[in-house]
PDB file of N, CA and C in Angstrom:
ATOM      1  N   UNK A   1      77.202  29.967  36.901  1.00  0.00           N
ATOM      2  CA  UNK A   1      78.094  28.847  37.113  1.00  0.00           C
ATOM      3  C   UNK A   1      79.530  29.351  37.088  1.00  0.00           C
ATOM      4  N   UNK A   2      80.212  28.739  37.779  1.00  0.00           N
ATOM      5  CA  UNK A   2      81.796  29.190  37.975  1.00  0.00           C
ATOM      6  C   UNK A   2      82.518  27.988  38.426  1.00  0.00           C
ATOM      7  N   UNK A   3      83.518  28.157  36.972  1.00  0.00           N
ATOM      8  CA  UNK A   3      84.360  26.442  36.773  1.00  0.00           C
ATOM      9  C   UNK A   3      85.777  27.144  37.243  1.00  0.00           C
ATOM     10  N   UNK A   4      86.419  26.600  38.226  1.00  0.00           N
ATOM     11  CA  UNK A   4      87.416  26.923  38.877  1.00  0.00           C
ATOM     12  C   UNK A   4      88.937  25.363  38.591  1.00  0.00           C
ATOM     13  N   UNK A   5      90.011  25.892  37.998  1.00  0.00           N
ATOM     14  CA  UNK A   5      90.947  24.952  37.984  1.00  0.00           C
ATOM     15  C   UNK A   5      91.544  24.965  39.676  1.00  0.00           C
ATOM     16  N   UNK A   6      91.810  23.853  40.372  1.00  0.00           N
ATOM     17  CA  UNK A   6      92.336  24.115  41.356  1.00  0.00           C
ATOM     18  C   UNK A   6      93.595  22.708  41.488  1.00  0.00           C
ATOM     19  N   UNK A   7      94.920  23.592  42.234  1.00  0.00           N
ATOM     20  CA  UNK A   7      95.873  22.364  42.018  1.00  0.00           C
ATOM     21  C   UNK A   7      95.983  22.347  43.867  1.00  0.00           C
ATOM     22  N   UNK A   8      96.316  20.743  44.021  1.00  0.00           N
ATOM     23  CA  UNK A   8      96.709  20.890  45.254  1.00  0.00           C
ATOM     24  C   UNK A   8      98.079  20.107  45.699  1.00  0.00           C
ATOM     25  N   UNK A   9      98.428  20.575  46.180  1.00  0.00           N
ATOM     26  CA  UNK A   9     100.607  20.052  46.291  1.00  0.00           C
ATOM     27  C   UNK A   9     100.457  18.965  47.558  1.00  0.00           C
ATOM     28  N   UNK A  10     101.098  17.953  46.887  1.00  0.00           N
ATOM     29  CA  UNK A  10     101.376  16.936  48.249  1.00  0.00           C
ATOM     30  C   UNK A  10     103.145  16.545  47.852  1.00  0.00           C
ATOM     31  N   UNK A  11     103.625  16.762  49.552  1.00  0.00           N
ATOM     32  CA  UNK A  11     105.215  16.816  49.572  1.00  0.00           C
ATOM     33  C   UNK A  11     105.255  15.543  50.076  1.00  0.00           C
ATOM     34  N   UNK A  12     106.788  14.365  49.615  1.00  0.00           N
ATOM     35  CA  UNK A  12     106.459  13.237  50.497  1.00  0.00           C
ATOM     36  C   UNK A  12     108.566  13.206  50.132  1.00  0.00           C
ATOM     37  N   UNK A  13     108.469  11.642  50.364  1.00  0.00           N
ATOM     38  CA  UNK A  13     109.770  11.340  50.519  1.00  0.00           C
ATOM     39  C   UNK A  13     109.703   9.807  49.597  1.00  0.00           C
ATOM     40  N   UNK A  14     110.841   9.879  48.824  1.00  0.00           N
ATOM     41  CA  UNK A  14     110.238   8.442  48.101  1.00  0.00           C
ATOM     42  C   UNK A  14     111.190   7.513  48.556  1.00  0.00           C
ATOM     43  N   UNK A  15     111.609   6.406  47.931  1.00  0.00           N
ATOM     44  CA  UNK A  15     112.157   5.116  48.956  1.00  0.00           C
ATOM     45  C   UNK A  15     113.546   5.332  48.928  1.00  0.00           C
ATOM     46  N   UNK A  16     113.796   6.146  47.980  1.00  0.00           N
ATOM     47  CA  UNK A  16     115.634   7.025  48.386  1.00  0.00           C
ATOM     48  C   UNK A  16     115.740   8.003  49.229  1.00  0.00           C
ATOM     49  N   UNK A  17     115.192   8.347  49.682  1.00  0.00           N
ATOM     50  CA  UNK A  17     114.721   9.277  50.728  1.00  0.00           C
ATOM     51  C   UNK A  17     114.737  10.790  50.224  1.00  0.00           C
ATOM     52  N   UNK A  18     114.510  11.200  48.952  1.00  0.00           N
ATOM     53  CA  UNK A  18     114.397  12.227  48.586  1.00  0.00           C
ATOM     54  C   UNK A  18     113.278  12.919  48.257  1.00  0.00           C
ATOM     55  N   UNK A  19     113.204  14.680  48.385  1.00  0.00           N
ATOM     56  CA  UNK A  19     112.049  14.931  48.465  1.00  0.00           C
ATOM     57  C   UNK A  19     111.352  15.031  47.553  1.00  0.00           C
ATOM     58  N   UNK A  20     110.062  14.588  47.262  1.00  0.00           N
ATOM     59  CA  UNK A  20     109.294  15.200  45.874  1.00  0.00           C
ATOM     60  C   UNK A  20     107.987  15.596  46.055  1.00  0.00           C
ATOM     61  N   UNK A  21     107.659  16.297  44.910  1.00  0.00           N
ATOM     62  CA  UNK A  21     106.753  16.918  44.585  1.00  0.00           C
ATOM     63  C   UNK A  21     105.349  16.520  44.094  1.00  0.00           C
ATOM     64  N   UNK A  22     103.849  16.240  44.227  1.00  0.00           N
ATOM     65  CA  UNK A  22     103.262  16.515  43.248  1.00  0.00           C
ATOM     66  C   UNK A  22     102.217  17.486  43.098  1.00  0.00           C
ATOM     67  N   UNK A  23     101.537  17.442  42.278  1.00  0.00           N
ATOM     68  CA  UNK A  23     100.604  18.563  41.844  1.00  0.00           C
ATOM     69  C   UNK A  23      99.663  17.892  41.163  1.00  0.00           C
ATOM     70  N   UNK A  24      98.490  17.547  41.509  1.00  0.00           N
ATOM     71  CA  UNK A  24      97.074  17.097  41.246  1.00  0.00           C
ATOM     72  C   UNK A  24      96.054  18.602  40.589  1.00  0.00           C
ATOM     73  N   UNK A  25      95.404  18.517  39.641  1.00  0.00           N
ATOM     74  CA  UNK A  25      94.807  19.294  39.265  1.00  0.00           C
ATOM     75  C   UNK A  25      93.576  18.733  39.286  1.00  0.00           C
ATOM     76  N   UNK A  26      92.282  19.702  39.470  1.00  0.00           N
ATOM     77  CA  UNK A  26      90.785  19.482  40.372  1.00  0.00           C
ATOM     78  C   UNK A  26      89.896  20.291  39.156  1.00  0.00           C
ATOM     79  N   UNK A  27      89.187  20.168  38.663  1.00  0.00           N
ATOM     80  CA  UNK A  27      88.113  20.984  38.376  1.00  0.00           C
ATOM     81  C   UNK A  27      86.764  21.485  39.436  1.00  0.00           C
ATOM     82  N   UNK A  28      86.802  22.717  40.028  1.00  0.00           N
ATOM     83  CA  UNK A  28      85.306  22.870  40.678  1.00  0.00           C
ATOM     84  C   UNK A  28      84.456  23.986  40.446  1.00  0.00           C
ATOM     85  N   UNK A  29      83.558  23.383  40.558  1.00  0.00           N
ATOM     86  CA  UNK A  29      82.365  23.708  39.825  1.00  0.00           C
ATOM     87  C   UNK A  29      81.674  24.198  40.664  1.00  0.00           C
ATOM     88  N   UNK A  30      80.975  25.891  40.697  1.00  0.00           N
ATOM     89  CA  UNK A  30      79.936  25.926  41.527  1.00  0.00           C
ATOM     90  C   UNK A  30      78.722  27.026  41.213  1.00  0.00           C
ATOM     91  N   UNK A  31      77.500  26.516  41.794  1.00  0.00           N
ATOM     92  CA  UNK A  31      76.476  27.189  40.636  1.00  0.00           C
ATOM     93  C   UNK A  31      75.770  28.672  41.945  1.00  0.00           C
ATOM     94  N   UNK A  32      74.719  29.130  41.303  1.00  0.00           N
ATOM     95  CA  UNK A  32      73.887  30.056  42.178  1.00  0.00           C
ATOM     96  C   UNK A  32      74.712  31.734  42.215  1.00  0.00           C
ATOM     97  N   UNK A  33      73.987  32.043  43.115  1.00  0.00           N
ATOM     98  CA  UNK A  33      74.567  33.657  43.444  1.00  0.00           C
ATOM     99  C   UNK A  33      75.873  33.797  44.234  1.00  0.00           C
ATOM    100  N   UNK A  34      76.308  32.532  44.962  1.00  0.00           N
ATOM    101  CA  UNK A  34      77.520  32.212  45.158  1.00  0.00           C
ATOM    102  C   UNK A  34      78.339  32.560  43.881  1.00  0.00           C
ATOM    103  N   UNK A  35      78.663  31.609  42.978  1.00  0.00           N
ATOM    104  CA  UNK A  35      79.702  31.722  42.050  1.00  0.00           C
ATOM    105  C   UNK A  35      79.512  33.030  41.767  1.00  0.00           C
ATOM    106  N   UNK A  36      77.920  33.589  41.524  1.00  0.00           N
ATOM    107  CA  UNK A  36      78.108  35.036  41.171  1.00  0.00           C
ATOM    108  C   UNK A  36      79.332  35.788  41.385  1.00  0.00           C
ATOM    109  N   UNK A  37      78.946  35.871  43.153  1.00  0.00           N
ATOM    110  CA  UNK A  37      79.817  36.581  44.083  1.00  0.00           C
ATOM    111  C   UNK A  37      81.262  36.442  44.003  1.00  0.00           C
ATOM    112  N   UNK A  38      81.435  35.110  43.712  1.00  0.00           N
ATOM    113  CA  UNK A  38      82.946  34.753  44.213  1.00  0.00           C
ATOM    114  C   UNK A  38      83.708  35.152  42.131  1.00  0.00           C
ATOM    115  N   UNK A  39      82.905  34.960  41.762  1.00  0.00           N
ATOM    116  CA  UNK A  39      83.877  35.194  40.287  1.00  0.00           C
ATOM    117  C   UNK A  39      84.384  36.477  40.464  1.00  0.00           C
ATOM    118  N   UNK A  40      83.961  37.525  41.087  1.00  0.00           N
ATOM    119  CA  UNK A  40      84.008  38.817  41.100  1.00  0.00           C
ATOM    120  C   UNK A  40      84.884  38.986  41.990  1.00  0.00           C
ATOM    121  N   UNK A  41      85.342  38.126  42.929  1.00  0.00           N
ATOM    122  CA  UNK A  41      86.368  38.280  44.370  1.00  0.00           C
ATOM    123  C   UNK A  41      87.682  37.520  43.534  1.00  0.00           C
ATOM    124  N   UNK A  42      87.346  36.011  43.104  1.00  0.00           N
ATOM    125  CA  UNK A  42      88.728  35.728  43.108  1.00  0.00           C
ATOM    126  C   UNK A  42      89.700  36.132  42.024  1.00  0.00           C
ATOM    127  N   UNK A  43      90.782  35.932  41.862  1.00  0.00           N
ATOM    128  CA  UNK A  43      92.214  36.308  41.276  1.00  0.00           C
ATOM    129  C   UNK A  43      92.651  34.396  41.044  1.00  0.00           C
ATOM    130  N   UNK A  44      93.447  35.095  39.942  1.00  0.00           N
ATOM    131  CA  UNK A  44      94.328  33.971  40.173  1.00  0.00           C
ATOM    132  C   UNK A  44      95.470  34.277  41.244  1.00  0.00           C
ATOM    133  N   UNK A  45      95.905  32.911  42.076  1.00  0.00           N
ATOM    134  CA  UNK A  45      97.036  33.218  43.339  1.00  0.00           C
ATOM    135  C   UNK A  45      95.861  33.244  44.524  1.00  0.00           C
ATOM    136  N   UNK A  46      94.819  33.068  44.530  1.00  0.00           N
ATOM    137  CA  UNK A  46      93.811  33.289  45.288  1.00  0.00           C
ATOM    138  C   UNK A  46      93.967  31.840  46.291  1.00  0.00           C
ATOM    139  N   UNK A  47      94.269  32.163  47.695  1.00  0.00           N
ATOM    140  CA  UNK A  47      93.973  30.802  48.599  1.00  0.00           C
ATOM    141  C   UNK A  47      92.291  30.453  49.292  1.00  0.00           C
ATOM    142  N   UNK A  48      91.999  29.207  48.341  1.00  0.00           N
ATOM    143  CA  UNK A  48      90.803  28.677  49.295  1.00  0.00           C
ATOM    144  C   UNK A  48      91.107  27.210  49.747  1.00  0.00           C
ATOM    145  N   UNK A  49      89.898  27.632  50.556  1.00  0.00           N
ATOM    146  CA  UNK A  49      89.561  26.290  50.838  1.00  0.00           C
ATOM    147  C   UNK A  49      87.608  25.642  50.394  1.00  0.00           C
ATOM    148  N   UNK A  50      88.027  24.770  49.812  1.00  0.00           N
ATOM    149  CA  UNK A  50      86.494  23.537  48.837  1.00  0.00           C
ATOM    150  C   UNK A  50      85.716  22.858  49.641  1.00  0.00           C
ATOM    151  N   UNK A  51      84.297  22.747  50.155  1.00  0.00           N
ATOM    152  CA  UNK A  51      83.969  22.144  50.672  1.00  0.00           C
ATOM    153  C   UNK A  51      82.672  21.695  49.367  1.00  0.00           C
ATOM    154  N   UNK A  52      83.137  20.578  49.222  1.00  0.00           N
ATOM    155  CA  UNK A  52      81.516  19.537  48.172  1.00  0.00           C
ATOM    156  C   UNK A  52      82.062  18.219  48.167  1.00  0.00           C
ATOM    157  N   UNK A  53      81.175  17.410  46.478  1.00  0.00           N
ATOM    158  CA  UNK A  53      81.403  16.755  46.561  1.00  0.00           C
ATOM    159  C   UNK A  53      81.679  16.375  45.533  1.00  0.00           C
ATOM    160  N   UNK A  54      82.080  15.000  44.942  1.00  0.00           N
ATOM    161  CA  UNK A  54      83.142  14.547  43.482  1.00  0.00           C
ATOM    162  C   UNK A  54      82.176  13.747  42.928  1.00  0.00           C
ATOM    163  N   UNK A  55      82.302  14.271  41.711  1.00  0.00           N
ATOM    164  CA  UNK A  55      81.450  13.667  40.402  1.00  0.00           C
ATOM    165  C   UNK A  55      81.412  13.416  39.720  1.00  0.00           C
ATOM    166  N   UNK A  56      81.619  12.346  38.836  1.00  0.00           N
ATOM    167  CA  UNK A  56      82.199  11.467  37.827  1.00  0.00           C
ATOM    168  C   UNK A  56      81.202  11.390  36.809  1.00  0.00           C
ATOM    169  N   UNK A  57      81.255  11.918  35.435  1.00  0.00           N
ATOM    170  CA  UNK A  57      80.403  11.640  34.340  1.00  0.00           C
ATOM    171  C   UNK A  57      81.136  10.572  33.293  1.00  0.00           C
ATOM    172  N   UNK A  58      80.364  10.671  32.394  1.00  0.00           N
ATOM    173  CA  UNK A  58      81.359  10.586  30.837  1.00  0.00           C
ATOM    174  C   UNK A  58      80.424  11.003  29.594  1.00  0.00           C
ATOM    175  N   UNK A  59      81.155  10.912  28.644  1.00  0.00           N
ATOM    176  CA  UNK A  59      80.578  11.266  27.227  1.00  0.00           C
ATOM    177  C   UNK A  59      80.685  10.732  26.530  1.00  0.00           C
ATOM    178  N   UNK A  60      81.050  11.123  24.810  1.00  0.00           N
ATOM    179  CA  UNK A  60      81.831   9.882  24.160  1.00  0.00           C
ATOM    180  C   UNK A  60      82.019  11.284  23.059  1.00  0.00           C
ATOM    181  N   UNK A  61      84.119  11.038  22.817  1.00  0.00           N
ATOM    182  CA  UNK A  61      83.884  11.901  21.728  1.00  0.00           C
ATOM    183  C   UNK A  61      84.714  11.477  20.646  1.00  0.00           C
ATOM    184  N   UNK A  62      84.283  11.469  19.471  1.00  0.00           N
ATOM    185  CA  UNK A  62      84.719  11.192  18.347  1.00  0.00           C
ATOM    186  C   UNK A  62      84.931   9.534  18.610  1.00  0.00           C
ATOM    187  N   UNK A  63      83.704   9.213  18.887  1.00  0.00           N
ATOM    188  CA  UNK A  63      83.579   7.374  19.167  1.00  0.00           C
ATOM    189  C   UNK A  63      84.175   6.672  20.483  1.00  0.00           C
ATOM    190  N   UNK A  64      84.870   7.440  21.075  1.00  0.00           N
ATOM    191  CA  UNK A  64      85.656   7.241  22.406  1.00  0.00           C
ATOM    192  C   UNK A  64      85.310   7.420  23.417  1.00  0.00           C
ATOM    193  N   UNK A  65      84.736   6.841  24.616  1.00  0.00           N
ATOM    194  CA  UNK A  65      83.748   7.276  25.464  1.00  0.00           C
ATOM    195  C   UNK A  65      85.031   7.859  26.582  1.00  0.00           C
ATOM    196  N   UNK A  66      84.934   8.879  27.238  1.00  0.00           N
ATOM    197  CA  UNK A  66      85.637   9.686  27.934  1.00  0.00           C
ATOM    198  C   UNK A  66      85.303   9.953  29.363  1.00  0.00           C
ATOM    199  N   UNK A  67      85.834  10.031  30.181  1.00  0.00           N
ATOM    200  CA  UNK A  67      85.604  10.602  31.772  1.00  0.00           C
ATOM    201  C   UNK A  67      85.804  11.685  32.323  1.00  0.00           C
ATOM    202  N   UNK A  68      85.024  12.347  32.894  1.00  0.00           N
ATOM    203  CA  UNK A  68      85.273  13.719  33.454  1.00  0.00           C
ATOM    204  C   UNK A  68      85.290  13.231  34.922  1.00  0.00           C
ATOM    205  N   UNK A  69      85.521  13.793  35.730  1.00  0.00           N
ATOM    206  CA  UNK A  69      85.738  14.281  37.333  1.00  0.00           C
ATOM    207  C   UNK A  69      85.465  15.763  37.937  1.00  0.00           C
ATOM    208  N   UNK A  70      84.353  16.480  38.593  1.00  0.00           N
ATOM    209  CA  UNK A  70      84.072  17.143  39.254  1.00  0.00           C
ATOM    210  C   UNK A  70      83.979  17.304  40.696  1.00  0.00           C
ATOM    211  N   UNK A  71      84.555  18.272  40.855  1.00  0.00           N
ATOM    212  CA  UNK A  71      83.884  18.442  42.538  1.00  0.00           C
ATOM    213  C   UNK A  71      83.109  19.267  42.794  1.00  0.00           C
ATOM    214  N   UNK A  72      81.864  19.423  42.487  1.00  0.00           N
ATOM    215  CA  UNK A  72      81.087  20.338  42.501  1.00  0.00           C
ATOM    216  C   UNK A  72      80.748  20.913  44.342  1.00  0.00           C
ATOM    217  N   UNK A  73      81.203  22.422  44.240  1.00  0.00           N
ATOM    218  CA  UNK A  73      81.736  22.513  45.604  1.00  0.00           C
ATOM    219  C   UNK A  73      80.213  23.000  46.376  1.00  0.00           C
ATOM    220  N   UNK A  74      80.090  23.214  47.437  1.00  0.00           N
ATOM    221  CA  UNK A  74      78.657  23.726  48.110  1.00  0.00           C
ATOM    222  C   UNK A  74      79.474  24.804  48.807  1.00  0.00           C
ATOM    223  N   UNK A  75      80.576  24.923  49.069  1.00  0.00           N
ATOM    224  CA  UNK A  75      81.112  26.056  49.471  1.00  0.00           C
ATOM    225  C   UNK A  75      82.642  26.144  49.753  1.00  0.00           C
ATOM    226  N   UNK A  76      82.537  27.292  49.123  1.00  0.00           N
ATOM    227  CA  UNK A  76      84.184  28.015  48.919  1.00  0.00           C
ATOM    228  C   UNK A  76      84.320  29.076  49.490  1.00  0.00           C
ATOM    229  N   UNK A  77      85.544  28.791  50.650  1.00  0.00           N
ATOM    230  CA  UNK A  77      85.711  29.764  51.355  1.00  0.00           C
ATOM    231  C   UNK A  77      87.099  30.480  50.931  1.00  0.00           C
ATOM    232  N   UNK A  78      87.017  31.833  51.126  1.00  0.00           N
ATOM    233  CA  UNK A  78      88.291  32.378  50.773  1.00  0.00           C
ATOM    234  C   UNK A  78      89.439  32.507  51.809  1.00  0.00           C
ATOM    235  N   UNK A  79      90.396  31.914  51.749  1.00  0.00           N
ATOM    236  CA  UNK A  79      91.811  31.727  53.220  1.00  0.00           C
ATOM    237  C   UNK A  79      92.772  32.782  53.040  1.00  0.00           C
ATOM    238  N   UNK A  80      92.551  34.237  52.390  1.00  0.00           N
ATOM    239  CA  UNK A  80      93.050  35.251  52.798  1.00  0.00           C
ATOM    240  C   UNK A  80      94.386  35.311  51.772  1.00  0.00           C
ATOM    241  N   UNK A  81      95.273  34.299  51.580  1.00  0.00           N
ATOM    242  CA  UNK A  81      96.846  34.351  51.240  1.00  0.00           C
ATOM    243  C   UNK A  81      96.772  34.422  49.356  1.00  0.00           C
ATOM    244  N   UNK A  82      97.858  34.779  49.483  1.00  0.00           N
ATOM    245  CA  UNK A  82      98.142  34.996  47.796  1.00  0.00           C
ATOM    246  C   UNK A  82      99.495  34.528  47.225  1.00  0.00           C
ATOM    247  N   UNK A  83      99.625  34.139  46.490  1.00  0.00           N
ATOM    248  CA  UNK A  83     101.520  33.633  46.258  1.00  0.00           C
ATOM    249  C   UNK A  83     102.246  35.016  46.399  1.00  0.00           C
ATOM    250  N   UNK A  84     103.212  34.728  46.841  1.00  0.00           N
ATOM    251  CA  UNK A  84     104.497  35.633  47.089  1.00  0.00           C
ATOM    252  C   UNK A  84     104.233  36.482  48.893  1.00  0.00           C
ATOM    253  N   UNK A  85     103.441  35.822  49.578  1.00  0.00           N
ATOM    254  CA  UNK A  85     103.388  36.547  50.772  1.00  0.00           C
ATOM    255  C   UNK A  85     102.199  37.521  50.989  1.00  0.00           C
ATOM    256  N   UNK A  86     101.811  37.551  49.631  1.00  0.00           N
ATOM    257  CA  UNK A  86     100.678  39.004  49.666  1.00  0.00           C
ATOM    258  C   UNK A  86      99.665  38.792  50.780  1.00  0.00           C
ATOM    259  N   UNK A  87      98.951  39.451  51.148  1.00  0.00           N
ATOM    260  CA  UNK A  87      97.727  39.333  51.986  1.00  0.00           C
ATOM    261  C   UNK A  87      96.025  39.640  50.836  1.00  0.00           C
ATOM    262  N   UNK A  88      95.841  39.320  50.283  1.00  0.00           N
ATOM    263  CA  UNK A  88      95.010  39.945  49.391  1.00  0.00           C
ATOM    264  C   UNK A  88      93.652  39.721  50.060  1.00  0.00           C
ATOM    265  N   UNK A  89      93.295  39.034  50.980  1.00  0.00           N
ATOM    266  CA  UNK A  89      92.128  38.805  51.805  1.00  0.00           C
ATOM    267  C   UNK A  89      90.914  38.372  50.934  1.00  0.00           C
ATOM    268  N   UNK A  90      91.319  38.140  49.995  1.00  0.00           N
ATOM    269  CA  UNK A  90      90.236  37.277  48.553  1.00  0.00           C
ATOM    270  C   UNK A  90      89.992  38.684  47.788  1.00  0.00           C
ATOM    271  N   UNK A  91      90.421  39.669  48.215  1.00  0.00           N
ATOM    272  CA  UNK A  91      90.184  41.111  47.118  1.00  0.00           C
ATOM    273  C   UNK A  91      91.352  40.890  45.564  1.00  0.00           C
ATOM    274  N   UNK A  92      90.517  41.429  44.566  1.00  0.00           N
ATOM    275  CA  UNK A  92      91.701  41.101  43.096  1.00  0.00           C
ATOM    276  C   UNK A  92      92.611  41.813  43.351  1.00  0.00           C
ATOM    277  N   UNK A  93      93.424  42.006  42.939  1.00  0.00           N
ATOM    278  CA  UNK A  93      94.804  42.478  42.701  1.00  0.00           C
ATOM    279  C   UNK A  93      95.268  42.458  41.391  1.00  0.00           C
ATOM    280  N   UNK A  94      94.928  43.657  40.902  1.00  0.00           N
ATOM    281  CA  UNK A  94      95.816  43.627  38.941  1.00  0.00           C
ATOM    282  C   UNK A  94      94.439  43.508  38.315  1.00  0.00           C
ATOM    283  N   UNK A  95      94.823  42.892  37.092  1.00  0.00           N
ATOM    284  CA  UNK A  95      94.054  42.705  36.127  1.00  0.00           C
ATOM    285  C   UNK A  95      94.302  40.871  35.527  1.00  0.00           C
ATOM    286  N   UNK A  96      94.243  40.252  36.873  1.00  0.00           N
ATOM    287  CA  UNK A  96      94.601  38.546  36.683  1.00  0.00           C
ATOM    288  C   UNK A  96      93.614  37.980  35.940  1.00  0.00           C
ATOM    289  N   UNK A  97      93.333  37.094  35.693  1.00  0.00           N
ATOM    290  CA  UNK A  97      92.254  36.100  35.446  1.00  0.00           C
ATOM    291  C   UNK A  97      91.506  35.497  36.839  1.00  0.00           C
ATOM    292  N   UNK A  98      90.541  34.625  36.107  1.00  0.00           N
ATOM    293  CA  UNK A  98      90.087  33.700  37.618  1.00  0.00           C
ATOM    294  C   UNK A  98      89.721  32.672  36.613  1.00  0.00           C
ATOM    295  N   UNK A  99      90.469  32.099  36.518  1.00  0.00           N
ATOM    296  CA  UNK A  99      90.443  30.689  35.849  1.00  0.00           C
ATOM    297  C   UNK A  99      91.162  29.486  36.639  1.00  0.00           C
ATOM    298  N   UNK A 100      92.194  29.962  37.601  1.00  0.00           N
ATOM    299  CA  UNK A 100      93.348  28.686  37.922  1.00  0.00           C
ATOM    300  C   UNK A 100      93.323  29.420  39.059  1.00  0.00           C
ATOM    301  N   UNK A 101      93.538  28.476  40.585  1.00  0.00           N
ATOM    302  CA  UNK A 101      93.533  28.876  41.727  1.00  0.00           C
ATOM    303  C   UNK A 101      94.296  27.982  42.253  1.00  0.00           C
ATOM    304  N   UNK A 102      95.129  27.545  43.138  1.00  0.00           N
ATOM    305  CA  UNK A 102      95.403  26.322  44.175  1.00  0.00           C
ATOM    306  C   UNK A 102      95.188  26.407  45.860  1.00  0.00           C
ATOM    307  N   UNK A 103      95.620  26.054  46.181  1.00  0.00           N
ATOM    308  CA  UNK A 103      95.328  25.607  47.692  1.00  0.00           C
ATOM    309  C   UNK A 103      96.757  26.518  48.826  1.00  0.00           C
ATOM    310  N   UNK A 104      97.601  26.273  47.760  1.00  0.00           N
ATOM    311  CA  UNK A 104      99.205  26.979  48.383  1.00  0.00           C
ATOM    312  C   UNK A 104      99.265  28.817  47.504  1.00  0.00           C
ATOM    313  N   UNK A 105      98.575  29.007  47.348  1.00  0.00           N
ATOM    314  CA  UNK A 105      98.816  30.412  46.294  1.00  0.00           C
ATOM    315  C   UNK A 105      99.603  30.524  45.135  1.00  0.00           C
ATOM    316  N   UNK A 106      99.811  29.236  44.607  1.00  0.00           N
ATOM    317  CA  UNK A 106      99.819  29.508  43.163  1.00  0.00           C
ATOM    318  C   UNK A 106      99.278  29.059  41.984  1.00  0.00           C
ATOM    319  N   UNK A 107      99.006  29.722  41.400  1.00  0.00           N
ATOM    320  CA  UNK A 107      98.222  29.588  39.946  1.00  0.00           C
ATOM    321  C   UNK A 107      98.400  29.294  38.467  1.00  0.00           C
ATOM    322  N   UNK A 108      97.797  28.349  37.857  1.00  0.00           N
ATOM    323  CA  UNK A 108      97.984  28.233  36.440  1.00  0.00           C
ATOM    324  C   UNK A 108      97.467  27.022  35.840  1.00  0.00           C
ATOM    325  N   UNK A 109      98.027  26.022  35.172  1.00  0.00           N
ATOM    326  CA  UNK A 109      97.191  25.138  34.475  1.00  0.00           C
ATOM    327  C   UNK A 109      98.304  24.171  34.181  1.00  0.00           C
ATOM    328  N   UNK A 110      98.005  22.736  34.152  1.00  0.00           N
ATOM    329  CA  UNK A 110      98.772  21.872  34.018  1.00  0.00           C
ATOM    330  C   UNK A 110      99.799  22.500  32.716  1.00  0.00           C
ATOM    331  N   UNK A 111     100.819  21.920  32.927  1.00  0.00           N
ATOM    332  CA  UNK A 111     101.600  22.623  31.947  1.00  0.00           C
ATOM    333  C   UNK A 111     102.250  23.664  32.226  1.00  0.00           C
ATOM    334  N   UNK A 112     102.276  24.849  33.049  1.00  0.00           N
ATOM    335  CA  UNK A 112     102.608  25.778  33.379  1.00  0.00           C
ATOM    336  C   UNK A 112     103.794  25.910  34.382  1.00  0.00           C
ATOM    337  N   UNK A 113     104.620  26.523  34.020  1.00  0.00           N
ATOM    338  CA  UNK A 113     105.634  26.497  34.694  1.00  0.00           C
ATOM    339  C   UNK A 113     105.401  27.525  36.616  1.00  0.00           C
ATOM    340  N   UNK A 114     105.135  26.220  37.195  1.00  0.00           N
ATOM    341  CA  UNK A 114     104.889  27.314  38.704  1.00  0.00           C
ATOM    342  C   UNK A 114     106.260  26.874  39.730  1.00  0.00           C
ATOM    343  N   UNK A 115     105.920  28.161  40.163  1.00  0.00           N
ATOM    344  CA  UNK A 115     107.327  28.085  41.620  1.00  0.00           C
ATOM    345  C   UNK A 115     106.571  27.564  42.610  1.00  0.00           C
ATOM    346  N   UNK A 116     107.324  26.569  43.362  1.00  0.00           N
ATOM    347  CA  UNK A 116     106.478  25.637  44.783  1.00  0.00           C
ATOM    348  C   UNK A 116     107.504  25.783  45.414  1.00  0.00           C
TER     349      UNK A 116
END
């Protein structure tokens, strides 16, 4: 299994006409000899693209019943790009993690200070 953070950036214009930002964060999930494969390819800064589907559980913790959201993907393809221009073609680079991925090549976790 291979749990992937993924953020994806939507640019718009709000009713002052200025530009903004957001950043949606995704959990995906994907099981078999796939994730095998791909834990071993991706990096963080890694560009894909998700193809599955979204899955809504819950639990209950400490008396509080809670919601999760998945997209448990059927396939992840790797789109070659890396933040800062790199070409990394889904090969690692360094000694990164593979925990946090996005859609634009950059990486990290809510909270994290990223350049867009």
């Amino acid at each position: 299994m291979l749990n992937i953070r993924l953020a994806t950036n939507e640019s718009y214009l709000d009713k002052d006409k200025v530009r903004r930002e957001r950043t949606d964060w995704h959990t995906v999930v994907l099981f078999g000899r796939r994730a095998e494969a791909l834990a071993k390819l991706l990096v963080k800064g890694s560009s894909i693209f998700v193809e599955g589907s979204i899955r809504t559980s819950s639990y209950e913790k400490d008396g509080v019943k809670k919601f999760k959201t998945e997209i448990h993907a059927q396939n992840i393809i790797l789109a070659g790009g890396r933040r800062g221009g790199e070409q990394g073609g889904g090969q690692p680079q360094g000694g990164q993690g593979q925990d946090d991925f996005d859609q634009h090549g950059a990486a990290g976790g809510p909270g994290d200070d990223l350049p867009y």
